[in-house]
C-alpha atoms as a PDB file:
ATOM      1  CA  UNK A   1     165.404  90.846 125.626  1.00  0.00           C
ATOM      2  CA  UNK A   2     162.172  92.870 126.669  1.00  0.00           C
ATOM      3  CA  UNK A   3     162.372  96.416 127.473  1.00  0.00           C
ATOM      4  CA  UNK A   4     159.677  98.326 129.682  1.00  0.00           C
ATOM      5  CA  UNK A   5     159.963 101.862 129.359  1.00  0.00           C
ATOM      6  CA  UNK A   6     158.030 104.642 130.867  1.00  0.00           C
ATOM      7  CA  UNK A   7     159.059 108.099 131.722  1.00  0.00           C
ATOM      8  CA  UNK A   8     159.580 106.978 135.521  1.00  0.00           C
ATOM      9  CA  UNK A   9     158.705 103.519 136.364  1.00  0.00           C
ATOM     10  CA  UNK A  10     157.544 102.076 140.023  1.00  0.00           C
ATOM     11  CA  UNK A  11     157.114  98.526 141.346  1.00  0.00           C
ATOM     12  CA  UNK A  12     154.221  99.438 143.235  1.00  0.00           C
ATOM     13  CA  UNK A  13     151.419 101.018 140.543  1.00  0.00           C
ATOM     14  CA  UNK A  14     148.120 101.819 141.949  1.00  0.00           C
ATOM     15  CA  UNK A  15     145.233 102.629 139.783  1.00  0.00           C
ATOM     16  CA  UNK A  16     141.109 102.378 140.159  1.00  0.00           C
ATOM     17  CA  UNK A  17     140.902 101.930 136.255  1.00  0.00           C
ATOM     18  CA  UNK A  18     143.292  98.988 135.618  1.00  0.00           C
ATOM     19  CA  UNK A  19     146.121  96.226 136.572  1.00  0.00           C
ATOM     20  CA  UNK A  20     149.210  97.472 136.152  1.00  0.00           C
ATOM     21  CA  UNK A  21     152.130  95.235 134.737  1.00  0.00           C
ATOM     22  CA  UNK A  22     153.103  93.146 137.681  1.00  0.00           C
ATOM     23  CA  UNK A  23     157.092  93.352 136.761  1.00  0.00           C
ATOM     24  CA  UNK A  24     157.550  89.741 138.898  1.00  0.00           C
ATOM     25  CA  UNK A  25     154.435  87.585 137.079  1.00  0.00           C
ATOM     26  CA  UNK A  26     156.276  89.398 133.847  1.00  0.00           C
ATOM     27  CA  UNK A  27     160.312  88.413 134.757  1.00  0.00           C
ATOM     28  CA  UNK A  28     158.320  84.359 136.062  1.00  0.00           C
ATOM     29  CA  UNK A  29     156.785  84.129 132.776  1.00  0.00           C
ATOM     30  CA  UNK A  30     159.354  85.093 130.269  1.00  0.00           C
ATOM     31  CA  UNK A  31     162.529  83.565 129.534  1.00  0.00           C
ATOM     32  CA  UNK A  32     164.631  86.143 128.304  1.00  0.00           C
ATOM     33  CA  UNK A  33     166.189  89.271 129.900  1.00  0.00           C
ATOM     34  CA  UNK A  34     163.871  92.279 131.195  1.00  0.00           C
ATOM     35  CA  UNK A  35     165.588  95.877 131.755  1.00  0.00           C
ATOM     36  CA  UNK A  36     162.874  97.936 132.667  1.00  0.00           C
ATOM     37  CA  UNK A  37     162.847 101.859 133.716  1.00  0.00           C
ATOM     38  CA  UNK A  38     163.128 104.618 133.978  1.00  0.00           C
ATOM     39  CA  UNK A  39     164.525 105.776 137.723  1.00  0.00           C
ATOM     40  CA  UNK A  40     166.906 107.694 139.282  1.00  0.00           C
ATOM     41  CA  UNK A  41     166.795 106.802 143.051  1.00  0.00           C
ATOM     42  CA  UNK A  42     168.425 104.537 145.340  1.00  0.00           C
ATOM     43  CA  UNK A  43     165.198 102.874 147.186  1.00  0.00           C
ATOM     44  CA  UNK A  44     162.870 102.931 143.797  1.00  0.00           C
ATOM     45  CA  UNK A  45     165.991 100.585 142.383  1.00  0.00           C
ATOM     46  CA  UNK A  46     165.754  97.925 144.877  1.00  0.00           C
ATOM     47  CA  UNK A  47     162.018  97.943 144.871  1.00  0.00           C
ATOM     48  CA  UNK A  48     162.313  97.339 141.218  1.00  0.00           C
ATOM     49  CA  UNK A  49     165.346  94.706 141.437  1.00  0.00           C
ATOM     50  CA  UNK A  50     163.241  92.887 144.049  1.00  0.00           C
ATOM     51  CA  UNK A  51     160.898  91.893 140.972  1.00  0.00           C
ATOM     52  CA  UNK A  52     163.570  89.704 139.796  1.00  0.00           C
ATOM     53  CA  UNK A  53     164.262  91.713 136.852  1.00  0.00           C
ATOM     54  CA  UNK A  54     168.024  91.719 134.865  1.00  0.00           C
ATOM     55  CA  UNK A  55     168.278  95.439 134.117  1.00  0.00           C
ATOM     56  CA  UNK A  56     167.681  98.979 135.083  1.00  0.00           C
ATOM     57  CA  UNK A  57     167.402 102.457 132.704  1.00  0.00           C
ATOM     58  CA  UNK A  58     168.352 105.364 134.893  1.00  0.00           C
ATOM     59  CA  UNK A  59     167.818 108.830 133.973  1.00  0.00           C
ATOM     60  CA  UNK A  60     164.178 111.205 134.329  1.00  0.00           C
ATOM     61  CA  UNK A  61     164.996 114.328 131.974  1.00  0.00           C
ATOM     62  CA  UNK A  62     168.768 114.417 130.906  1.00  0.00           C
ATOM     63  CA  UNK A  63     167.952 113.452 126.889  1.00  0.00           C
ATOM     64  CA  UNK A  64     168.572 116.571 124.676  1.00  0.00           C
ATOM     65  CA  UNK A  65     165.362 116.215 123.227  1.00  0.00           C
ATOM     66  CA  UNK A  66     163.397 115.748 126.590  1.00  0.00           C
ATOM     67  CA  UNK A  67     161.121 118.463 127.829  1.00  0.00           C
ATOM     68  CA  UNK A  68     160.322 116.730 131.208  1.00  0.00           C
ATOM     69  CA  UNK A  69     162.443 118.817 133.625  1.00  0.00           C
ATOM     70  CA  UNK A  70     160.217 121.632 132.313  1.00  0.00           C
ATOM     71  CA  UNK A  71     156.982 120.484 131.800  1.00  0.00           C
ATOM     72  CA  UNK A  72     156.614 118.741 135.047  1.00  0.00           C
ATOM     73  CA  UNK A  73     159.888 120.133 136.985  1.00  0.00           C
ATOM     74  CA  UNK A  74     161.209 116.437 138.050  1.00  0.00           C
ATOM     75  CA  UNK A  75     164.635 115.163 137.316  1.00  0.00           C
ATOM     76  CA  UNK A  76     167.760 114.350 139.303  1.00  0.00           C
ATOM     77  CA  UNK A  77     171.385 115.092 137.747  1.00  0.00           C
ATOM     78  CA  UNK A  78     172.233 112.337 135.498  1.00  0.00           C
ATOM     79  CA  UNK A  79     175.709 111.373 137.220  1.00  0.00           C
ATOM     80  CA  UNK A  80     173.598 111.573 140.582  1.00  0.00           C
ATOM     81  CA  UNK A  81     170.979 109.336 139.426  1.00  0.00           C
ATOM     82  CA  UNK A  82     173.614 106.544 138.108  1.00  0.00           C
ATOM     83  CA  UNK A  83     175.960 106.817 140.949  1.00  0.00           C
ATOM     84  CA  UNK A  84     172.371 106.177 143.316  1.00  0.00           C
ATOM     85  CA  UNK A  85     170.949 103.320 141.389  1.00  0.00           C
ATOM     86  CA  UNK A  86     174.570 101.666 141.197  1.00  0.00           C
ATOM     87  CA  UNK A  87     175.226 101.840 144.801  1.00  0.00           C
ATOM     88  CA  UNK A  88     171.371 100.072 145.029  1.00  0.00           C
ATOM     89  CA  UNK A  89     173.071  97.415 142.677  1.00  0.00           C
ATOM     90  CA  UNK A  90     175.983  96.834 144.894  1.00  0.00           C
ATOM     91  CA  UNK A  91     173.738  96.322 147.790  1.00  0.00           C
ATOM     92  CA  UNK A  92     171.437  94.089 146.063  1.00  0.00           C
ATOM     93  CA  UNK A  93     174.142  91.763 144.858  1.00  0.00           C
ATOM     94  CA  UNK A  94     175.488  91.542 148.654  1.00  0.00           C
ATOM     95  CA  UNK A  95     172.664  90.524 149.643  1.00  0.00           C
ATOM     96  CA  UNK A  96     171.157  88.219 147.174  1.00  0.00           C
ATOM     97  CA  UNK A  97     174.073  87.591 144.782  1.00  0.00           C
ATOM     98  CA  UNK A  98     172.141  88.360 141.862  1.00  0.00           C
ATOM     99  CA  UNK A  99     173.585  91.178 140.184  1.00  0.00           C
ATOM    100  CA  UNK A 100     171.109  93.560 137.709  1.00  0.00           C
ATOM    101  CA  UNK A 101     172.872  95.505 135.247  1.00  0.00           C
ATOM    102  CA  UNK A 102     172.781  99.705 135.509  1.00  0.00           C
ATOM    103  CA  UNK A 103     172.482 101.084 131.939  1.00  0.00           C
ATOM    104  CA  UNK A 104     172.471 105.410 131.809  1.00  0.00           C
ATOM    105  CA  UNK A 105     169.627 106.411 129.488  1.00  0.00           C
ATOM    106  CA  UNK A 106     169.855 109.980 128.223  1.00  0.00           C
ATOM    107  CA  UNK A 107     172.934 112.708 128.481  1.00  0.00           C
ATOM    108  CA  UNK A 108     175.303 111.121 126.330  1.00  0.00           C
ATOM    109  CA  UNK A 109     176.635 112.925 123.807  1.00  0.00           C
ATOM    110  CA  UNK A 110     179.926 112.385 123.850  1.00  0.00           C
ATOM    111  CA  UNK A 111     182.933 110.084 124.640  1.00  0.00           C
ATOM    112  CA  UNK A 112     183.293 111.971 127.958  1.00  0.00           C
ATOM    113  CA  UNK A 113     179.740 111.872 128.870  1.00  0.00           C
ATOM    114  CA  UNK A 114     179.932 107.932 127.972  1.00  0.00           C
ATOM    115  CA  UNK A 115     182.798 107.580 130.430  1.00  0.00           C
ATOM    116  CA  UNK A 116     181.733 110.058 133.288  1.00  0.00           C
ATOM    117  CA  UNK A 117     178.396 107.504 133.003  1.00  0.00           C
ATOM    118  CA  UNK A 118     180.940 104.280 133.620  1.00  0.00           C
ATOM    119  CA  UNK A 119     183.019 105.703 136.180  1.00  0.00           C
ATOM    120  CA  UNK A 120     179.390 106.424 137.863  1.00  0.00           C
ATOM    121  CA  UNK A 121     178.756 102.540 137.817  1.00  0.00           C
ATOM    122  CA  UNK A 122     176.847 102.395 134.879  1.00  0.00           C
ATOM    123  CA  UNK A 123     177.589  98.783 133.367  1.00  0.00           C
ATOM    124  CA  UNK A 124     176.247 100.494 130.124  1.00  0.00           C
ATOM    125  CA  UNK A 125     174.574 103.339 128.271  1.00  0.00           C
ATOM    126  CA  UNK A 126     171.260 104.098 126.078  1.00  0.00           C
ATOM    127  CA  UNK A 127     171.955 106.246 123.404  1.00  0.00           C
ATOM    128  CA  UNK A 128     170.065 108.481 121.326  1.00  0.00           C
ATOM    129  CA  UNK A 129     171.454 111.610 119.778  1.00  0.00           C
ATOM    130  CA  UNK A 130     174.957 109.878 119.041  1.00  0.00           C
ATOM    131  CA  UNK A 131     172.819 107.380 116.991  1.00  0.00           C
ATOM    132  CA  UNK A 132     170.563 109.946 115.190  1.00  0.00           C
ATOM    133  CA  UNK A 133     173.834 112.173 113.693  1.00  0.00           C
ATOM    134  CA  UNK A 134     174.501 108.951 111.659  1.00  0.00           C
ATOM    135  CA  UNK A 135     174.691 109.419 108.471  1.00  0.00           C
ATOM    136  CA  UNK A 136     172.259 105.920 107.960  1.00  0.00           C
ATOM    137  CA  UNK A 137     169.779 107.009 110.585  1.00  0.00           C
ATOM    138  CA  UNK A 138     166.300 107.845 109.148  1.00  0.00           C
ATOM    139  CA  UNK A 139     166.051 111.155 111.279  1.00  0.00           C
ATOM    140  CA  UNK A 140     168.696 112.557 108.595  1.00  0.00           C
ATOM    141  CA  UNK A 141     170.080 114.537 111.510  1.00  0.00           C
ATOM    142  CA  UNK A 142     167.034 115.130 113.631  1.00  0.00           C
ATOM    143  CA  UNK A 143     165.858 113.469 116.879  1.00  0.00           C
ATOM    144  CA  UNK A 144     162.662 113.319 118.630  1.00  0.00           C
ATOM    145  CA  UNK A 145     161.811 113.137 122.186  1.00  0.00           C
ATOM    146  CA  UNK A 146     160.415 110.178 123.595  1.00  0.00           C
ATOM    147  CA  UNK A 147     157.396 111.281 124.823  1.00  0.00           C
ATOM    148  CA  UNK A 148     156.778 113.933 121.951  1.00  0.00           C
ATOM    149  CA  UNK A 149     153.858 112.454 120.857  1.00  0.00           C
ATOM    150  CA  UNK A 150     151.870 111.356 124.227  1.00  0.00           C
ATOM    151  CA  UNK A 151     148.371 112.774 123.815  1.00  0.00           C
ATOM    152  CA  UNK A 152     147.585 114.634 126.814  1.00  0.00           C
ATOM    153  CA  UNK A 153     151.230 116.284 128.367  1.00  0.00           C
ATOM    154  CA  UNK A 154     153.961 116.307 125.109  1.00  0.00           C
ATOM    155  CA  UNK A 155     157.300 116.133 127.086  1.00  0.00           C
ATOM    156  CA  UNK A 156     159.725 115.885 124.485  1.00  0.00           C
ATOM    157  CA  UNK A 157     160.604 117.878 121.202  1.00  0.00           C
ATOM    158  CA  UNK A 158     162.042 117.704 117.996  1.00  0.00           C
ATOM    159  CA  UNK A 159     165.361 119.346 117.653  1.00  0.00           C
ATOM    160  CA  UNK A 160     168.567 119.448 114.879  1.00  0.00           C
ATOM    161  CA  UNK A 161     171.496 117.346 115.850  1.00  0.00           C
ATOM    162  CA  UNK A 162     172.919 117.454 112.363  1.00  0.00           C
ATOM    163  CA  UNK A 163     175.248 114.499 110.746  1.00  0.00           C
ATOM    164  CA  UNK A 164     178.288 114.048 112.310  1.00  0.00           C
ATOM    165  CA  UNK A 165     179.634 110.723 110.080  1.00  0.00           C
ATOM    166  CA  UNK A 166     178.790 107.136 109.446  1.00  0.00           C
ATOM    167  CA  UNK A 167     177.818 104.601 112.289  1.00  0.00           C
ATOM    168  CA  UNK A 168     181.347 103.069 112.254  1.00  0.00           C
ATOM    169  CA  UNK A 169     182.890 106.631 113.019  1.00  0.00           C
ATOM    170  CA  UNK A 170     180.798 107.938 115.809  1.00  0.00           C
ATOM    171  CA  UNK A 171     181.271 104.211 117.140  1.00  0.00           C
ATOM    172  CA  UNK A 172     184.390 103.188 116.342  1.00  0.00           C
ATOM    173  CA  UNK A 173     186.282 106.126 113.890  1.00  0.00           C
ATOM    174  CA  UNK A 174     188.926 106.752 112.605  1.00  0.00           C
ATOM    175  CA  UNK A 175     187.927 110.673 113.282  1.00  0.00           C
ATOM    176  CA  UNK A 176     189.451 114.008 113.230  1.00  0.00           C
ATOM    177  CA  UNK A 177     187.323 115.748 115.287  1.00  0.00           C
ATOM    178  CA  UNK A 178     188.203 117.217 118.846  1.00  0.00           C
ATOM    179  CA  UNK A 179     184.625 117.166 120.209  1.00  0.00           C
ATOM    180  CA  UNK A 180     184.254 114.185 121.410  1.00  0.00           C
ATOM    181  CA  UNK A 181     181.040 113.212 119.091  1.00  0.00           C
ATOM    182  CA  UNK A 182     183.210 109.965 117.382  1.00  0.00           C
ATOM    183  CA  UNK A 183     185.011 107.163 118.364  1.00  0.00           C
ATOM    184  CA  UNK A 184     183.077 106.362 121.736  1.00  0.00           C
ATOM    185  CA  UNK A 185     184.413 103.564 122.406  1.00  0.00           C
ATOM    186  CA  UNK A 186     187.983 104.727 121.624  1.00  0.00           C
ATOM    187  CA  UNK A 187     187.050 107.352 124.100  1.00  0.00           C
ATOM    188  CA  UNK A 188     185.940 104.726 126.557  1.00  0.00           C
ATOM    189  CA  UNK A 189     189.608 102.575 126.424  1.00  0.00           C
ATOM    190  CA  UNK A 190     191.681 106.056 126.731  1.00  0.00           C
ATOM    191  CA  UNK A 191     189.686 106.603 129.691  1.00  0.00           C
ATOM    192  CA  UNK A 192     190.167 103.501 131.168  1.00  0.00           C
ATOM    193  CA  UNK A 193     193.884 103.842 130.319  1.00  0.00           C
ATOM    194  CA  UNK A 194     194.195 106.689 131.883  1.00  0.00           C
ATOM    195  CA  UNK A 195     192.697 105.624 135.460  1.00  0.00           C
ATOM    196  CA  UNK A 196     194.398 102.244 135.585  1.00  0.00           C
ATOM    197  CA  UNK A 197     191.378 100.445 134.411  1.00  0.00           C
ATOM    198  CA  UNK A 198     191.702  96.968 133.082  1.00  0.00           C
ATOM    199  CA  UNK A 199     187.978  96.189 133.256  1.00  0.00           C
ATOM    200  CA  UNK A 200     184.628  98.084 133.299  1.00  0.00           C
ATOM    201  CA  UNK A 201     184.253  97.219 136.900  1.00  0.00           C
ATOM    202  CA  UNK A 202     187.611  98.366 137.549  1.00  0.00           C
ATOM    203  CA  UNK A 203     186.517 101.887 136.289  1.00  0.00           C
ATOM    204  CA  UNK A 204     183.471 101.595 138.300  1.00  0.00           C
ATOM    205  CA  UNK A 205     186.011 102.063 141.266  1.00  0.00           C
ATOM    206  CA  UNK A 206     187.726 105.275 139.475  1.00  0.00           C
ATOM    207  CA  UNK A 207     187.560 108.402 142.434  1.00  0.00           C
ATOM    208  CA  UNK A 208     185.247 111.046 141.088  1.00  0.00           C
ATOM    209  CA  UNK A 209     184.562 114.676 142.165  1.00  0.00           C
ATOM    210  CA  UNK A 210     180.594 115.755 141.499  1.00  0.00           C
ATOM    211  CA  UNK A 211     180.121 118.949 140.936  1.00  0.00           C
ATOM    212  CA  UNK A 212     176.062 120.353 141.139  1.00  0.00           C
ATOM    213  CA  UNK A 213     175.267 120.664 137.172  1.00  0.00           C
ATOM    214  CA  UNK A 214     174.146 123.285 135.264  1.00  0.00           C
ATOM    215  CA  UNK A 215     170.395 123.781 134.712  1.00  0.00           C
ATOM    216  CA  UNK A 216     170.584 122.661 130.922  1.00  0.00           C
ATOM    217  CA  UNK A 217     172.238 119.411 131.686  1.00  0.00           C
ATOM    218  CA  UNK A 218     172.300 117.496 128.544  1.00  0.00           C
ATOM    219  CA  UNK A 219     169.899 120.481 126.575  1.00  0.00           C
ATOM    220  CA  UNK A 220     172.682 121.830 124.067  1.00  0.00           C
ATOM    221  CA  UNK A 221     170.526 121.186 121.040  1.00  0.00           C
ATOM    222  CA  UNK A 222     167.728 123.068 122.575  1.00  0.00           C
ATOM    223  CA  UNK A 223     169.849 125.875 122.996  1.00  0.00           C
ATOM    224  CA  UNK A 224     171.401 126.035 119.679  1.00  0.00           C
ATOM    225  CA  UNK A 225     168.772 127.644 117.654  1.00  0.00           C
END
């Protein structure tokens, strides 16, 4: 699999200096899957699913250790963004029968944040701080933001997420904790459970009530000082 990853990513790049990556000479020429993103819209989702690519990364600012919303002041509501790009999905695969897989990047900390991402039509997630509070990750409980380090316009930081247990338990437990940070996929099957859910798809078609979020969406670590 090849992943292209930007902070927000467009099938139509323009620049005096340069030839952008043409996303449909890339998907032509390779023969393995390409997920490419980020976005958060419905018509920037077709645009890129009309390259021919096989996945999507939604999300412009939710990550706990993203600065963007700030520096720049763009970003959409995670939950928004996924429930946009899926419905783009849907559309596509009427139309074309090709279906391209919506993965959630950013915003999920926790088993309910994993399955409020499903239930939005995402057919999967990107994690980040779940993976840095293992106890094997080489952060030993710190995270930095993606684009911490870009030369000119630093829109992430660094920020303490601590060491919540091993791999296995924030994966798979057993745990004792009531916070949701373990056992996300547990999480993920009691939710299903709970809305009659046999499949992933079938959870796609759970009813949902979307409420406008708070300003900090997905910031808790920056907060926690």
């Amino acid at each position: 699999m090849v992943v292209v990853q930007s902070t927000v990513t467009t099938a139509r790049h323009m620049s005096r200096s340069y030839r952008g990556l043409i996303f449909s000479e890339m998907v032509s020429s390779l023969k393995v899957p390409v997920v490419v993103g980020n976005c958060v819209t419905y018509s920037v989702a077709q645009e890129l699913m009309e390259t021919g690519i096989d996945g999507i990364l939604v999300g412009v600012g939710p990550g706990a250790a993203c600065t963007t919303r700030e520096v720049v002041g763009v970003g959409v509501p995670q939950v928004t963004a996924t429930l946009e790009c899926a419905a783009a999905r849907e559309d596509y695969f009427r139309r074309t029968g090709r279906y391209v897989s919506v993965i959630t990047d950013g915003g999920i900390r926790t088993g309910g944040d994993f399955c409020k991402a499903i239930a939005s039509g995402a057919d999967g997630v990107m994690l980040g701080t779940p993976f840095a509070q293992a106890e094997e990750a080489p952060g030993h409980g710190y995270n930095w933001g993606m684009a911490n380090p870009h030369p000119e316009l630093p829109r992430g930081t660094r920020i303490k997420v601590g060491t919540k247990g091993t791999l296995q338990q924030i994966l798979y437990g057993p745990t004792s904790k009531t916070d949701g940070t373990q056992n996300l996929i547990g999480a993920l099957r009691v939710a299903m459970g709970m809305c009659g859910a046999y499949t992933v798809k079938d959870l796609h078609k759970a009813e949902m009530v979307v409420a406008p979020s708070i300003k900090t969406e997905g910031k808790y670590f920056q907060m926690s000082d």
